[in-house]
Protein backbone atom coordinates (compact mmCIF):
# COMPACT_ATOMS: atom_id res chain seq x y z
CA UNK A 1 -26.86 12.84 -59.68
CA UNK A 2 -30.16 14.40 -60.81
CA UNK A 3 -31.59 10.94 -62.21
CA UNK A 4 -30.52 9.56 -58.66
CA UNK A 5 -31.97 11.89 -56.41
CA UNK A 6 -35.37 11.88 -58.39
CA UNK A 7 -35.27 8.00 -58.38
CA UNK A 8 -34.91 7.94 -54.68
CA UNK A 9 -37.61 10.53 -54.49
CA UNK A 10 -40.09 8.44 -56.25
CA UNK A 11 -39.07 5.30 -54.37
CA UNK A 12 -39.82 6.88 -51.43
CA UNK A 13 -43.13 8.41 -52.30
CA UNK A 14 -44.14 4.87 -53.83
CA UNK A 15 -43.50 3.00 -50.36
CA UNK A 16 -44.98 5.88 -48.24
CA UNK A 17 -48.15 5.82 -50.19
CA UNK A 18 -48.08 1.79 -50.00
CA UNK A 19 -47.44 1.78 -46.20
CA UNK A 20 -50.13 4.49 -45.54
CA UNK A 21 -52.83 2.30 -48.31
CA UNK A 22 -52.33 -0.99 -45.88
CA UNK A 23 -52.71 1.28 -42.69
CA UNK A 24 -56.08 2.58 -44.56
CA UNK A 25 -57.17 -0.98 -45.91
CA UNK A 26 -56.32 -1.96 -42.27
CA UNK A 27 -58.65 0.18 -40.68
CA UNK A 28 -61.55 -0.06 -43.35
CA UNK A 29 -61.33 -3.78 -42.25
CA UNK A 30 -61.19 -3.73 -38.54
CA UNK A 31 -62.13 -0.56 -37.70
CA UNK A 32 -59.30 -0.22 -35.01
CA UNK A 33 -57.45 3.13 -34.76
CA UNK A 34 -56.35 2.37 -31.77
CA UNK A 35 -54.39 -1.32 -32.59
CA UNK A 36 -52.79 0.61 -35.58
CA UNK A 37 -51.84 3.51 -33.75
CA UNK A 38 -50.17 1.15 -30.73
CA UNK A 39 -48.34 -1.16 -33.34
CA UNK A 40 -46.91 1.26 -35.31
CA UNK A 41 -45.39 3.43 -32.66
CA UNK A 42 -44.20 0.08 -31.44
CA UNK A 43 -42.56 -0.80 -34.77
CA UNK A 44 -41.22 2.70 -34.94
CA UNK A 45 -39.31 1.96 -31.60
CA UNK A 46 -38.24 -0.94 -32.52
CA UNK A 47 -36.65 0.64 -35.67
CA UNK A 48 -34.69 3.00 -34.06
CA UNK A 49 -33.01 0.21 -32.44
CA UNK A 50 -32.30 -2.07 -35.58
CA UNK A 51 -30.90 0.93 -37.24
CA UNK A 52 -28.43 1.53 -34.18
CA UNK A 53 -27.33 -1.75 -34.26
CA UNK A 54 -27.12 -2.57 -37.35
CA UNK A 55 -25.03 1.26 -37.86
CA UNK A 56 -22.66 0.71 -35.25
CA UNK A 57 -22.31 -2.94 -36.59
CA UNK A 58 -21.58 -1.84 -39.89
CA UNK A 59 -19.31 1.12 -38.67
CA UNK A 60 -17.29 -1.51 -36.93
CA UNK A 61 -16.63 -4.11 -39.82
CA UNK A 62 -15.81 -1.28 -42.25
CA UNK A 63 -13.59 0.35 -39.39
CA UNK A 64 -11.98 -3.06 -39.07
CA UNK A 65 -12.02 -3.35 -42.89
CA UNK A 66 -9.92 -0.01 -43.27
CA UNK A 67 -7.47 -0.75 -40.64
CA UNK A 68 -6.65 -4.12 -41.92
CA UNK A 69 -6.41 -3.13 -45.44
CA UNK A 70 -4.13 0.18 -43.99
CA UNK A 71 -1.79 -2.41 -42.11
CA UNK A 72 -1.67 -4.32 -45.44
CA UNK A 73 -0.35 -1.55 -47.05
CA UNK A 74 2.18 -0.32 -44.45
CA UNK A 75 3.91 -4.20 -44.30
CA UNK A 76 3.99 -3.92 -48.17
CA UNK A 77 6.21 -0.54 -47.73
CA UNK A 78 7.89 -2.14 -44.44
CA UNK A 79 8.61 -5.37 -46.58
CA UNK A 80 10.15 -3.35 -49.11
CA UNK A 81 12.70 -0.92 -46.88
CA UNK A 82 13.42 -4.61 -45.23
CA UNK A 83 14.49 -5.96 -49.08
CA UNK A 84 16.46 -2.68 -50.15
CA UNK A 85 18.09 -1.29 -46.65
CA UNK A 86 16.55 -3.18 -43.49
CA UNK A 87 18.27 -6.69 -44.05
CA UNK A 88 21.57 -5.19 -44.86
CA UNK A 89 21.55 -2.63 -42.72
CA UNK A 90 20.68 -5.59 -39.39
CA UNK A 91 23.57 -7.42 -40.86
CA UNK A 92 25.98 -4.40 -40.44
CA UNK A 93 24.72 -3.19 -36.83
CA UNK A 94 25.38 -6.75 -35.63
CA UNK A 95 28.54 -6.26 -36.95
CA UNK A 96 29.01 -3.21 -33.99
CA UNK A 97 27.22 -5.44 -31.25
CA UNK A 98 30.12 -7.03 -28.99
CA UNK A 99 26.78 -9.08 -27.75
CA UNK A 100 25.76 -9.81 -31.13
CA UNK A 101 25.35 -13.34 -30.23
CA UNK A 102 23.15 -13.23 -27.47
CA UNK A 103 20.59 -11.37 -28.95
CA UNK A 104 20.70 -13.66 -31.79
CA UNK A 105 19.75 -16.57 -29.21
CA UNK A 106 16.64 -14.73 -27.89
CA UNK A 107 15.31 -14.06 -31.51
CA UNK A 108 15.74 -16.64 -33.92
CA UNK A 109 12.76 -16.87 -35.44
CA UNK A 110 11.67 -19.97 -36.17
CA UNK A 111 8.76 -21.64 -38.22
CA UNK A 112 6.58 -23.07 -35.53
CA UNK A 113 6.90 -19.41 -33.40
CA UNK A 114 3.18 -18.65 -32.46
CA UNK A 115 2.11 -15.25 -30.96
CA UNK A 116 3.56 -15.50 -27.58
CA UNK A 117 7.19 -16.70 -28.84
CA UNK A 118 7.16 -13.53 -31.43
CA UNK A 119 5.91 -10.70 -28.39
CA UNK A 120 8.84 -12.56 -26.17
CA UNK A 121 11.40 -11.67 -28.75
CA UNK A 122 9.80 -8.21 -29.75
CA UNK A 123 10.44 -7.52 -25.84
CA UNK A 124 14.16 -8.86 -25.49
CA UNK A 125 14.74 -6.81 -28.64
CA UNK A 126 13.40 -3.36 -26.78
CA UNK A 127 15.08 -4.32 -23.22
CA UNK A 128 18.59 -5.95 -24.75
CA UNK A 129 21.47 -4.19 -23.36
CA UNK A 130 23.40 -3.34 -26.62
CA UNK A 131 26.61 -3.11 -26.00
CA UNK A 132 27.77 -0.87 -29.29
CA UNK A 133 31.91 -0.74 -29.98
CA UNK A 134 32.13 2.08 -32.67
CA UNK A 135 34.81 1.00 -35.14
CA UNK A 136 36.08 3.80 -37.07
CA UNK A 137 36.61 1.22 -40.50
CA UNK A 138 32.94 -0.12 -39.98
CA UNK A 139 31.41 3.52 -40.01
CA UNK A 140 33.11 4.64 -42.67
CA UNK A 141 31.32 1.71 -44.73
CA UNK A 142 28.01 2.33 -42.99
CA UNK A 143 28.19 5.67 -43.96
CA UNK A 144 28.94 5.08 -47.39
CA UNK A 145 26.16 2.34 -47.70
CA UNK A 146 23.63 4.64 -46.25
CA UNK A 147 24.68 7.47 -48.63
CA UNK A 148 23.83 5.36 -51.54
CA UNK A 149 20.70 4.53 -50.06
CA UNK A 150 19.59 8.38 -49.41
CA UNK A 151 17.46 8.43 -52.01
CA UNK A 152 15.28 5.72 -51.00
CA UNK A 153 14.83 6.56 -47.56
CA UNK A 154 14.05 9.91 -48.56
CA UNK A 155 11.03 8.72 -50.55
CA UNK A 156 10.17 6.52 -47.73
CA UNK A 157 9.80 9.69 -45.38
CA UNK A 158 7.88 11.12 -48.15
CA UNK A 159 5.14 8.52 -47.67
CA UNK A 160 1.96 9.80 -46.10
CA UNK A 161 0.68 6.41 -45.07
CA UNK A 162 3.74 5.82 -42.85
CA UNK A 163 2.37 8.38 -40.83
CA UNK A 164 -0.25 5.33 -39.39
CA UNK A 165 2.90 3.71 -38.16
CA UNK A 166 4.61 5.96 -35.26
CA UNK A 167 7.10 3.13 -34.50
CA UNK A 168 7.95 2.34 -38.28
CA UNK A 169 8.33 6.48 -38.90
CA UNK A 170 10.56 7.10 -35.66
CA UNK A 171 12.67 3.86 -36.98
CA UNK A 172 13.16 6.10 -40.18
CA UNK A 173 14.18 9.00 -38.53
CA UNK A 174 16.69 7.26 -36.32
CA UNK A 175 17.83 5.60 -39.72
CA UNK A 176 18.01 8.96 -41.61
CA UNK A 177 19.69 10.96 -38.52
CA UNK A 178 22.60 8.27 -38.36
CA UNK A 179 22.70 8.37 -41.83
CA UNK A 180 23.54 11.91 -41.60
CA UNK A 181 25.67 12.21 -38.90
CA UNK A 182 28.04 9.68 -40.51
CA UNK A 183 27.62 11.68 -44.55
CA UNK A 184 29.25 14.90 -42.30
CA UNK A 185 32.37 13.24 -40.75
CA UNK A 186 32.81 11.63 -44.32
CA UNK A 187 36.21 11.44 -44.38
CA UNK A 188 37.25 12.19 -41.05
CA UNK A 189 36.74 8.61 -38.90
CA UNK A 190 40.03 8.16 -38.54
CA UNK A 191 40.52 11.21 -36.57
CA UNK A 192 37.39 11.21 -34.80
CA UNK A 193 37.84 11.69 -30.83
CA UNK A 194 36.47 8.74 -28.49
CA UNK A 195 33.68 11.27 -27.47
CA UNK A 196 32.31 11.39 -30.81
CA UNK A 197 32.48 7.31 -31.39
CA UNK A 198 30.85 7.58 -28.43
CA UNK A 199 28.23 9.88 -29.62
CA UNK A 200 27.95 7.97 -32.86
CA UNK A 201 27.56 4.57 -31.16
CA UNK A 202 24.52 5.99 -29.10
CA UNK A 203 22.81 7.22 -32.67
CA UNK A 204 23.49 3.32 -33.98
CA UNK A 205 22.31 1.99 -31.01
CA UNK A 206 18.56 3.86 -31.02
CA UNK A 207 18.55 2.58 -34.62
CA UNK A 208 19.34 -1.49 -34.04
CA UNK A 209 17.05 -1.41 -31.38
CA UNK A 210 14.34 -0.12 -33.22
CA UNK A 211 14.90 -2.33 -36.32
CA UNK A 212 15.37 -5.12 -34.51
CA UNK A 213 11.65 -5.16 -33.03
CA UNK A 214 10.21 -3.71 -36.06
CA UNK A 215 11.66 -6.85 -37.88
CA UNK A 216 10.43 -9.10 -35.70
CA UNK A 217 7.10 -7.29 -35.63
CA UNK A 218 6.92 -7.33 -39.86
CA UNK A 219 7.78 -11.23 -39.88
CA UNK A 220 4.94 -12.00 -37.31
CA UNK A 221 2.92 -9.72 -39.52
CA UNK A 222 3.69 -12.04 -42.48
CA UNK A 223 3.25 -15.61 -40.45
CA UNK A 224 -0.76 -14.29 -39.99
CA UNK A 225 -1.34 -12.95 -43.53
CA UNK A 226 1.13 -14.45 -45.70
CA UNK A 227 2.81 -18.29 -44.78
CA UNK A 228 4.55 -18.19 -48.10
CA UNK A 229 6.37 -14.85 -47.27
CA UNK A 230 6.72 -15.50 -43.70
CA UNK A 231 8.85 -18.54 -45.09
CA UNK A 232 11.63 -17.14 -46.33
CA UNK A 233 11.70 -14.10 -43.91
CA UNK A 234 12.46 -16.85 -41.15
CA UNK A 235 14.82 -18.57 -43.54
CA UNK A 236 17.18 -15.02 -44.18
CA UNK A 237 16.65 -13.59 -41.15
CA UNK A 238 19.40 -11.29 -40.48
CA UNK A 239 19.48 -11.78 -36.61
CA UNK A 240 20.45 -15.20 -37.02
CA UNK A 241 24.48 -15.78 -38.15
CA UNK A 242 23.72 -19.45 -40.37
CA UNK A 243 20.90 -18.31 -41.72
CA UNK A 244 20.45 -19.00 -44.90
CA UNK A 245 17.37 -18.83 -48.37
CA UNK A 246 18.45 -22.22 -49.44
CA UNK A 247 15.32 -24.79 -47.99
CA UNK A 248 16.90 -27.63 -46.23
């Protein structure tokens, strides 16, 4: 650090002492103070400016260079809750849905979807009216899945860079809260009172919803940055009953 500073001390002696020779050189020559007075104060203003632009300039691409390479790295960690929990867990909540179907028409994703087609499906998925039947053999195997999967979503709440993605982090917590509520009534479903299916139904609800636009979100995400991923997203998506990995 030493070596630097000094090096950066010299440099800047060495072009001071060159900029004040020409101004001397200058004047010997011409004999005008007042021309190299005018034109430096003149190239002093018009300094300032470059510097200003070219700093917020530069503040802006690396800004943009950060957020990009922050969003990067949240889809990774979105991609990978998607490929141990996510998928699965889409596949069982339309399993509750008694209007499964219909939300499967507004967003099957499809290969030639563009921007507008993916924010028209984000939106059905946040204003669909789910209509959630609690079925006491269905939560019982929820729970248990989401039990075995504790572990992981734990370490997923653990992650400080979720904390850049409010949506993605309240999808967790919805996630780890029905996860919970089911791990208490263990073995109890069969005995639960229509209140609490109720209850339970409204916790599985907030969760599908929130999944289901986050999905959509995460596959758009991968049409943009990565065709070869977006691919087979759109070929197992879990909102869509026949779909299927094998290209046809």
């Amino acid at each position: 650090m030493k070596r630097k500073d000094a090096w950066l001390r010299i440099l800047s002696a060495i072009l001071v002492g060159a900029s004040l020779t020409t101004y001397f050189v200058h004047y010997l020559i011409f004999r005008d103070l007042r021309n190299i007075v005018f034109y430096t104060l003149l190239d002093i203003g018009f300094l300032c400016l470059n510097v200003l632009l070219v700093v917020l300039l530069l503040e802006r691409l690396l800004a943009q260079r950060e957020k990009r390479s922050k969003l990067d790295k949240l889809n990774m960690v979105i991609g990978t809750f998607f490929s141990e929990v996510g998928l699965e867990l889409l596949k069982r909540f339309s399993a509750f849905a008694a209007n499964a179907a219909e939300l499967e028409g507004r967003v099957r994703i499809a290969p030639h979807w563009g921007r507008k087609d993916f924010s028209q499906a984000t939106e059905a998925a946040r204003t669909f009216a789910y209509e959630i039947l609690p079925d006491r053999g269905k939560l019982a195997d929820l729970g248990g899945f989401l039990t075995a999967k504790r572990v992981f979503l734990i370490g997923l709440l653990e992650n400080p860079s979720l904390l850049e993605h409010e949506s993605f982090t309240d999808l967790l917590w919805a996630v780890f809260h029905l996860a919970e509520e089911l791990s208490f009534r263990n073995n109890l479903f069969r005995k639960l009172p229509e209140s609490d299916l109720q209850h339970l139904a409204g916790d599985l609800k907030r969760a599908y919803s929130q999944m289901t636009g986050i999905w959509i979100d995460h596959v758009r995400h991968l049409k943009e940055s990565y065709p070869f991923l977006f691919s087979l997203a759109a070929r197992i998506n879990p909102l869509n009953p026949d779909a299927s990995a094998i290209v046809r």
